[in-house]
C-alpha atoms as a PDB file:
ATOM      1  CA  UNK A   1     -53.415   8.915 -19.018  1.00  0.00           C
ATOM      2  CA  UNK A   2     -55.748  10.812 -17.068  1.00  0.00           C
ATOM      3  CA  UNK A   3     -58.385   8.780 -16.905  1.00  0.00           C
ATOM      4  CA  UNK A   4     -55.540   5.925 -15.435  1.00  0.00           C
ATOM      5  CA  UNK A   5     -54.444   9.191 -12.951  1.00  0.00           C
ATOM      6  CA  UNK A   6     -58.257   9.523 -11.607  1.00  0.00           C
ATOM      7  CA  UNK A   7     -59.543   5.535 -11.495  1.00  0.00           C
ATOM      8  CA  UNK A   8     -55.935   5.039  -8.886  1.00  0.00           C
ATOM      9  CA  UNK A   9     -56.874   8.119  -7.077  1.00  0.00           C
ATOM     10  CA  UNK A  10     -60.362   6.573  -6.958  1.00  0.00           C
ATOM     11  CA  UNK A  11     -59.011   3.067  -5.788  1.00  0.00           C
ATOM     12  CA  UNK A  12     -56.708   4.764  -3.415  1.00  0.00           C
ATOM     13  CA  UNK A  13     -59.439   6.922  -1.604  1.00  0.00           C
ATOM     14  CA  UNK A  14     -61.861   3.711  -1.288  1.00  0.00           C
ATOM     15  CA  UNK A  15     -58.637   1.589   0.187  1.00  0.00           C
ATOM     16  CA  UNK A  16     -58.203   4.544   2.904  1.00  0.00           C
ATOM     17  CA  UNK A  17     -61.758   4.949   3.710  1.00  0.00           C
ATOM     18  CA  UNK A  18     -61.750   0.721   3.990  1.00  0.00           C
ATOM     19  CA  UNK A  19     -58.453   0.519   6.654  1.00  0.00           C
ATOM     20  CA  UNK A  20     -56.487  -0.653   4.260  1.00  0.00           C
ATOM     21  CA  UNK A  21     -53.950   2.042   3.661  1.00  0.00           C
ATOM     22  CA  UNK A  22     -51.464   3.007   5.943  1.00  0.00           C
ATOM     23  CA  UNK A  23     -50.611   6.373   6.830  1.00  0.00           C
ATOM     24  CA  UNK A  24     -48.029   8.270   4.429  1.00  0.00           C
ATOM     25  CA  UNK A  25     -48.484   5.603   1.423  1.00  0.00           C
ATOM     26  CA  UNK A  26     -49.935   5.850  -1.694  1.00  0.00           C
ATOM     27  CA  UNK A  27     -51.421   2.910  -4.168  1.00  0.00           C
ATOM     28  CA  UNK A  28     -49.496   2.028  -6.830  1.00  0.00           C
ATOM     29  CA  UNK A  29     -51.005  -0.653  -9.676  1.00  0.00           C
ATOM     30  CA  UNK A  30     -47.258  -1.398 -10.537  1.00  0.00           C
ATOM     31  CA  UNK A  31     -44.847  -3.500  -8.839  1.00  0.00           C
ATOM     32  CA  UNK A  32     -41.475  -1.757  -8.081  1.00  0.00           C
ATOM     33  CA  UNK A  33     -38.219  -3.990  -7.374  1.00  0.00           C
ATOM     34  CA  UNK A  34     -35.850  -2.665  -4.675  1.00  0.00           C
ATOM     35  CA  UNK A  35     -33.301  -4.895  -3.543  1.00  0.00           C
ATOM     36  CA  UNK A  36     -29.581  -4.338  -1.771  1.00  0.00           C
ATOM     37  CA  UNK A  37     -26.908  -5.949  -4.289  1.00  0.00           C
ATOM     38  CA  UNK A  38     -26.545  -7.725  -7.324  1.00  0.00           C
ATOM     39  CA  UNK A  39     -29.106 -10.443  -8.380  1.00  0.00           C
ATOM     40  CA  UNK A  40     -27.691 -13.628  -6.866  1.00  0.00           C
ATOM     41  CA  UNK A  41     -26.754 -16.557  -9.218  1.00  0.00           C
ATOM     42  CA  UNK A  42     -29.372 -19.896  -7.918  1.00  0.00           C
ATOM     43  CA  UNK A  43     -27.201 -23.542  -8.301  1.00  0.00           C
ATOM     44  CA  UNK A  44     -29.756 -25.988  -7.204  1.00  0.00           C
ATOM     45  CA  UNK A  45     -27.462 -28.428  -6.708  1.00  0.00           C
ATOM     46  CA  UNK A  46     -25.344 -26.325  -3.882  1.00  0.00           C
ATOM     47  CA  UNK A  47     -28.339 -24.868  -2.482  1.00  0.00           C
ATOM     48  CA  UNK A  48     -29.654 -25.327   0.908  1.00  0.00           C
ATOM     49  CA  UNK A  49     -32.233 -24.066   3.280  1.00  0.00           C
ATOM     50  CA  UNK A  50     -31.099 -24.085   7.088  1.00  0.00           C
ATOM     51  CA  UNK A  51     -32.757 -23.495  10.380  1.00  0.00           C
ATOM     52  CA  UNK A  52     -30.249 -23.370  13.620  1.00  0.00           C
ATOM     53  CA  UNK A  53     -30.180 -21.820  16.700  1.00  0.00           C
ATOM     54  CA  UNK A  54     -32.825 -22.122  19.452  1.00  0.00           C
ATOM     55  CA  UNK A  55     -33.983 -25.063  18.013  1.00  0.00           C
ATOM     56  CA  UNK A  56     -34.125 -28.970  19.506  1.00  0.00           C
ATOM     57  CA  UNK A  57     -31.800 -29.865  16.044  1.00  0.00           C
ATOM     58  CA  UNK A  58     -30.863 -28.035  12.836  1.00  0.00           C
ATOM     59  CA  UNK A  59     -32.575 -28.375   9.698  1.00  0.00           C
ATOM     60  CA  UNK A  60     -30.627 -28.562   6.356  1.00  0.00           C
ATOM     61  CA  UNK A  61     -33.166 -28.841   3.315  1.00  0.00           C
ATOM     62  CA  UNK A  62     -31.871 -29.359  -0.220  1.00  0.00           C
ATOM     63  CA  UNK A  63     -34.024 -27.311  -3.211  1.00  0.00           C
ATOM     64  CA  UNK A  64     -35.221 -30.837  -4.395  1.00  0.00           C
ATOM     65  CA  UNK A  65     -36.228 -31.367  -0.750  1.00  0.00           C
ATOM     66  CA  UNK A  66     -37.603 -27.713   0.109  1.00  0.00           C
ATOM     67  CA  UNK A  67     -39.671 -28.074  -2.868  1.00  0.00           C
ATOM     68  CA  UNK A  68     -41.647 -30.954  -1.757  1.00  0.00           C
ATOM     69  CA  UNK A  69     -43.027 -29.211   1.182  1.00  0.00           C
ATOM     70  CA  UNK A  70     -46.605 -28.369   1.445  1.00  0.00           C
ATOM     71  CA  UNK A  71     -47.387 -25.081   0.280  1.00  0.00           C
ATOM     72  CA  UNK A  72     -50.322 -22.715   0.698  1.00  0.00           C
ATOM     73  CA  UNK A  73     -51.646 -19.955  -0.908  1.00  0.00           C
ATOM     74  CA  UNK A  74     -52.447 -16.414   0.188  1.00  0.00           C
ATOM     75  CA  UNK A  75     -53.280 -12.771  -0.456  1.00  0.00           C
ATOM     76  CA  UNK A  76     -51.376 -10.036   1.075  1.00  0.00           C
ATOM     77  CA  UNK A  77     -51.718  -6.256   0.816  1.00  0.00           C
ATOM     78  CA  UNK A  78     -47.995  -4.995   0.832  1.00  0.00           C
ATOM     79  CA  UNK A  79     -46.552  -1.928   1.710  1.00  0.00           C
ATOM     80  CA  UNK A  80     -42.562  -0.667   1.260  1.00  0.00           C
ATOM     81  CA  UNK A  81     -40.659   2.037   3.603  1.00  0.00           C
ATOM     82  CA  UNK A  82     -40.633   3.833   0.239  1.00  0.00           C
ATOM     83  CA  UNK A  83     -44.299   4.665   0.659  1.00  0.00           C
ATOM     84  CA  UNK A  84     -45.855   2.575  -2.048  1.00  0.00           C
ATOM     85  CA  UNK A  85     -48.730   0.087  -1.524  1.00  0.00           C
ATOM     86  CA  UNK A  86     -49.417  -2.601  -3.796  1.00  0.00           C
ATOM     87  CA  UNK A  87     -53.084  -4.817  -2.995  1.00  0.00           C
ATOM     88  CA  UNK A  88     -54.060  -7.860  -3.231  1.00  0.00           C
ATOM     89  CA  UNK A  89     -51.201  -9.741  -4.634  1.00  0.00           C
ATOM     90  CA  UNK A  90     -50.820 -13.176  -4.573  1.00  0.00           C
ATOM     91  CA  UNK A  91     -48.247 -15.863  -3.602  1.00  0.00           C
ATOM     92  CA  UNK A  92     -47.303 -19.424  -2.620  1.00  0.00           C
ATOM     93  CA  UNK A  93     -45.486 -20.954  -0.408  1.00  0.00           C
ATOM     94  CA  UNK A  94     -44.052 -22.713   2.914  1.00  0.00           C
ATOM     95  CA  UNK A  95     -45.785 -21.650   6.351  1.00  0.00           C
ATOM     96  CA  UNK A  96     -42.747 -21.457   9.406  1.00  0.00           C
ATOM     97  CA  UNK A  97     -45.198 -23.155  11.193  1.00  0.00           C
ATOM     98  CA  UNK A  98     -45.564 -26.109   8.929  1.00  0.00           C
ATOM     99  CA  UNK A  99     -41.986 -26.982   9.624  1.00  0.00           C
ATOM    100  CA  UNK A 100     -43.200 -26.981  13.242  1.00  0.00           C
ATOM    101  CA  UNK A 101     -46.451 -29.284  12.174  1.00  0.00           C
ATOM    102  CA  UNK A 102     -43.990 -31.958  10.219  1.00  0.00           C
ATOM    103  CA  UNK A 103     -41.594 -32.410  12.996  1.00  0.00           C
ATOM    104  CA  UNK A 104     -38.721 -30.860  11.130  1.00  0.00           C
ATOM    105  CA  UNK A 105     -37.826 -28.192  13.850  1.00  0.00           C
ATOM    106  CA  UNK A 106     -38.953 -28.033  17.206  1.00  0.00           C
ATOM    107  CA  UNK A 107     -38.378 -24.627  18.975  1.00  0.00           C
ATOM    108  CA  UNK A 108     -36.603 -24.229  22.336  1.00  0.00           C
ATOM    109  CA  UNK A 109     -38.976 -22.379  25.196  1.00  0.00           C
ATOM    110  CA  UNK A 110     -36.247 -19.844  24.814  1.00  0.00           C
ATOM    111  CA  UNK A 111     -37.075 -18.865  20.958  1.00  0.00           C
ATOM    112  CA  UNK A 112     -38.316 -15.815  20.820  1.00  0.00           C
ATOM    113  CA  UNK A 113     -36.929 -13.942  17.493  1.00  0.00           C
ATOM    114  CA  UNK A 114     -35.701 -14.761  13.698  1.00  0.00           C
ATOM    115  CA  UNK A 115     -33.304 -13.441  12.106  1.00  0.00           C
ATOM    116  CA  UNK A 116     -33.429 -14.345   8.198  1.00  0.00           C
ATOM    117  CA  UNK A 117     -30.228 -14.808   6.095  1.00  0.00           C
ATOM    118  CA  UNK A 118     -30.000 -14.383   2.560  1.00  0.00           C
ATOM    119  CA  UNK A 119     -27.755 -13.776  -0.309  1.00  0.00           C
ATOM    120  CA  UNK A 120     -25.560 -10.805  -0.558  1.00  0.00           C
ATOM    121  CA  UNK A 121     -24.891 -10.368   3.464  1.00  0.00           C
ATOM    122  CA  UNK A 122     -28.590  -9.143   3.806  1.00  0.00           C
ATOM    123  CA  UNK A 123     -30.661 -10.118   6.772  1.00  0.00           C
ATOM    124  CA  UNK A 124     -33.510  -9.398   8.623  1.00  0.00           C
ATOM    125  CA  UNK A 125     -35.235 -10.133  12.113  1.00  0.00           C
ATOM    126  CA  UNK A 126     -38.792 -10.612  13.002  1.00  0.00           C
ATOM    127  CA  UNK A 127     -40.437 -11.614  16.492  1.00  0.00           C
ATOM    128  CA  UNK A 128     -41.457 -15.346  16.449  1.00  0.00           C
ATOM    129  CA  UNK A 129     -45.198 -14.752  16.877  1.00  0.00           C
ATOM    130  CA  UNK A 130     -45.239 -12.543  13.949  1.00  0.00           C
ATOM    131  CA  UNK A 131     -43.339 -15.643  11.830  1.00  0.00           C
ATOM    132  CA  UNK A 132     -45.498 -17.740  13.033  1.00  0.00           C
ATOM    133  CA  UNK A 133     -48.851 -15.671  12.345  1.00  0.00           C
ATOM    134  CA  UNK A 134     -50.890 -15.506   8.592  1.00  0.00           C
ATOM    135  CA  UNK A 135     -48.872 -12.564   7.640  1.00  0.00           C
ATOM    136  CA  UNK A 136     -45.522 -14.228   6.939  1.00  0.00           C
ATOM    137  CA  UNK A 137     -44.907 -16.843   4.462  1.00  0.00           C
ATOM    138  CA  UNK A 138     -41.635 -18.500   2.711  1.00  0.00           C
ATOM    139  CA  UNK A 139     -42.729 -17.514  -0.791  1.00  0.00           C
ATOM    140  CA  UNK A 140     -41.639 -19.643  -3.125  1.00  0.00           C
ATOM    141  CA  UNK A 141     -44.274 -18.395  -6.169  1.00  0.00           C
ATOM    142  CA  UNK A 142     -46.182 -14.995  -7.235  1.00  0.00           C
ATOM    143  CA  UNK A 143     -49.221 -15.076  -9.595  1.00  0.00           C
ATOM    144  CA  UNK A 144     -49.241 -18.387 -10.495  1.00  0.00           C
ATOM    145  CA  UNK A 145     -45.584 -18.874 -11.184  1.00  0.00           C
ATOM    146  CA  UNK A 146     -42.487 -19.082  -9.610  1.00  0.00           C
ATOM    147  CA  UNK A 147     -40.429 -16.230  -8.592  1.00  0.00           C
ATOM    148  CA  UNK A 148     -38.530 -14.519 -11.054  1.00  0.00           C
ATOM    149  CA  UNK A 149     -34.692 -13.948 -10.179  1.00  0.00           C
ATOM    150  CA  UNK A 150     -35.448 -10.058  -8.863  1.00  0.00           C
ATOM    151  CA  UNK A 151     -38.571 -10.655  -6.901  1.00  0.00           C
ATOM    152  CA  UNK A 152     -36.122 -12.913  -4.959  1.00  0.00           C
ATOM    153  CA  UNK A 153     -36.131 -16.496  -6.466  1.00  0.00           C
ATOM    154  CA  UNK A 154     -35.922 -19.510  -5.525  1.00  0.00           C
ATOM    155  CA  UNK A 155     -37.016 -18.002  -1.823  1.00  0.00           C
ATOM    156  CA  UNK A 156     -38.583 -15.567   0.016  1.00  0.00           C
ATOM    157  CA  UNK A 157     -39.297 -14.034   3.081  1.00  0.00           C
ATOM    158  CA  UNK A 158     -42.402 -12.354   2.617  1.00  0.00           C
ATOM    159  CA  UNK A 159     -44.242 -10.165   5.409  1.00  0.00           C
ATOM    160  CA  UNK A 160     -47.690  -8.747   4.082  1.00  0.00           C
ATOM    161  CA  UNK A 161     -50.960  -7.501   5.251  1.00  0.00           C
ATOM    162  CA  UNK A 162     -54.204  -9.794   4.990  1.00  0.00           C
ATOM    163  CA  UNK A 163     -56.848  -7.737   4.412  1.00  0.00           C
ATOM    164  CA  UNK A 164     -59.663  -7.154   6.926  1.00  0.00           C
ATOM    165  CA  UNK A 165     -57.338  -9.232   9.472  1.00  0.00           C
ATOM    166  CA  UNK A 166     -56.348  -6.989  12.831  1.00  0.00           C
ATOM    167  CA  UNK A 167     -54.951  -9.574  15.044  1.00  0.00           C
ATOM    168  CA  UNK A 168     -50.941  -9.670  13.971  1.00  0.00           C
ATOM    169  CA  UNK A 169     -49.031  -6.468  12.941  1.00  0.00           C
ATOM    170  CA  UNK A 170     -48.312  -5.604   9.764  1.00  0.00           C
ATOM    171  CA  UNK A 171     -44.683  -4.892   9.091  1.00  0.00           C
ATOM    172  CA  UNK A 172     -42.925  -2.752   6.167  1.00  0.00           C
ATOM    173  CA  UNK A 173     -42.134  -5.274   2.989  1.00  0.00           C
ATOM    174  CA  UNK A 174     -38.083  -4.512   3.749  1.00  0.00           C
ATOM    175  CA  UNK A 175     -39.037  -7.137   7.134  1.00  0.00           C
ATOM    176  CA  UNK A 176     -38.730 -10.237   4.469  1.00  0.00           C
ATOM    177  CA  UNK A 177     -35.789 -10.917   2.835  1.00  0.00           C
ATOM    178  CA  UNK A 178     -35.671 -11.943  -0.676  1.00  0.00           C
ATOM    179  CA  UNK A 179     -33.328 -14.767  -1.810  1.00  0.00           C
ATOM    180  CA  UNK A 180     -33.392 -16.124   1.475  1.00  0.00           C
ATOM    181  CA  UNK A 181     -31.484 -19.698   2.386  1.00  0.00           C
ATOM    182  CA  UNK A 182     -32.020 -19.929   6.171  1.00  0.00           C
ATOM    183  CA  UNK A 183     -33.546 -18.976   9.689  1.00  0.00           C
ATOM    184  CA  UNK A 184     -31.717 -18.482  12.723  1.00  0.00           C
ATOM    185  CA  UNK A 185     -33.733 -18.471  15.716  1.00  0.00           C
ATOM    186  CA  UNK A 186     -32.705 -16.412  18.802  1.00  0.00           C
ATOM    187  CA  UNK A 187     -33.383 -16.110  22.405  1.00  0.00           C
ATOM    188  CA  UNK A 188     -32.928 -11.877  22.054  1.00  0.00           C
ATOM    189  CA  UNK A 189     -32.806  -9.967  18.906  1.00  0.00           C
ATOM    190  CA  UNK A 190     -30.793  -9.203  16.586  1.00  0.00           C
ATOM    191  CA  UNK A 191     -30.737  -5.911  14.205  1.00  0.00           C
ATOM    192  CA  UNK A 192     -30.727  -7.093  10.274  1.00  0.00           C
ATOM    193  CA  UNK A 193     -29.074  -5.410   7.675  1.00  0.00           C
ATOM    194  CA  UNK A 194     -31.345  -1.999   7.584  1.00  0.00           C
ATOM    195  CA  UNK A 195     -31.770  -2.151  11.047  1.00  0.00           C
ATOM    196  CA  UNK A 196     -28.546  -1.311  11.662  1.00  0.00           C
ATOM    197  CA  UNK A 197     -28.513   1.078   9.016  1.00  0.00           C
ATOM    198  CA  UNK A 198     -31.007   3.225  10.978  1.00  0.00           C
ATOM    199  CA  UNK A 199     -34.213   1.616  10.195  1.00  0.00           C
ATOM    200  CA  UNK A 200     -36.652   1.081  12.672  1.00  0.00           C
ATOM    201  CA  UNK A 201     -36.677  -2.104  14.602  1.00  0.00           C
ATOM    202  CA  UNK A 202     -39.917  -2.892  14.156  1.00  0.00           C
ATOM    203  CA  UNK A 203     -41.583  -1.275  10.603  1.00  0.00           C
ATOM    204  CA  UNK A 204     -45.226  -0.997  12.162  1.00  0.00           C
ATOM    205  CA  UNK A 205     -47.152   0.597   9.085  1.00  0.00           C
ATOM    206  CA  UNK A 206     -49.468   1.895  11.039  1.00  0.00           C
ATOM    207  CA  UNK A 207     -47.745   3.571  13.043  1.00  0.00           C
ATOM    208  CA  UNK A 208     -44.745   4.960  10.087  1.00  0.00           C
ATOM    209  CA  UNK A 209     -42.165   3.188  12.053  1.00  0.00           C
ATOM    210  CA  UNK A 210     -40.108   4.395   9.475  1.00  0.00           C
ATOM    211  CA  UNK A 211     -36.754   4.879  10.820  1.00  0.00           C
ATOM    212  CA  UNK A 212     -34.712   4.355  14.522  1.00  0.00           C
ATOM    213  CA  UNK A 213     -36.544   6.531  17.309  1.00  0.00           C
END
């Protein structure tokens, strides 16, 4: 058990010294679940993905249909409000902007935020570049293997950190909503479900945007 207690404190020193922690976390080798609500039931025949909004049409994608999109893979560091930091996990799934690329949505000059809707009231909002930059991805597998029910199956928003990359911000893990059926896109922003519970609006890591200034 000690030995365990001393190679993490090991792992977490290097991942500081390397720019990869963020301020106030710690590294954690496990995977904690934190969610708002019950686990939500998945019907795959009454399922549906939607985009709306400030978009040239909607977009209504059965799971038979979401499925056959084009997925990628990717590694993201991720970090929770809670202060934990998990590294280089792994996950599958839908890019926003490959919806963009197959001339399923086409966004109006006035879309400028997301707000995503899932099960169980929940929601969150992003700014548009951030969707549309490497560290947000419609998840749709972890490890190999699709999502299991409370890591947020059959969908997720997931907002992570790619490591070594500088150019978007990295956002708290609470930013990407788990069980998530659709994307409406907005002209001004919106507050999502923690938001306007008194978290902060934007989750910067780096700079413990914790809670509402």
């Amino acid at each position: 058990m000690q030995t365990n207690f001393q190679e993490r404190k090991k792992r977490e020193t290097a991942m500081r010294k390397a720019g990869r922690l963020p301020p106030g976390q710690v590294l954690t080798e496990k995977f904690p679940v934190l969610h708002y609500g019950a686990i939500p039931q998945f019907d795959k025949s009454k399922w549906n993905f939607r985009v709306w909004g400030e978009v040239e049409g909607p977009l209504n994608l059965s799971w038979e249909s979401f499925s056959k999109l084009p997925r990628e893979k990717v590694v993201f560091d991720l970090h929770c409000v809670t202060r934990w930091s998990k590294f280089d996990t792994c996950w599958e799934g839908v890019r926003f902007n490959t919806l963009i690329e197959m001339g399923l949505i086409a966004l109006k000059p006035d879309a400028k935020f997301i707000l995503q809707h899932a099960e169980n009231i929940y929601s969150s909002n992003l700014p548009i570049e951030l969707v549309r930059s490497d560290t947000f991805l419609l998840a749709t597998h972890y490890n190999g293997h699709p999502l299991t029910p409370e890591r947020g199956f059959p969908l997720r928003g997931l907002v992570g950190a790619i490591p070594g990359n500088k150019e978007f911000k990295d956002v708290y893990l609470w930013k990407g909503a788990k069980w998530l059926n659709g994307l409406e896109i907005l002209s001004v922003d919106q507050k999502g479900f923690w938001e306007q519970s008194g978290y902060h609006n934007r989750g910067d890591i780096w700079k413990e945007e914790r809670l509402a200034e």
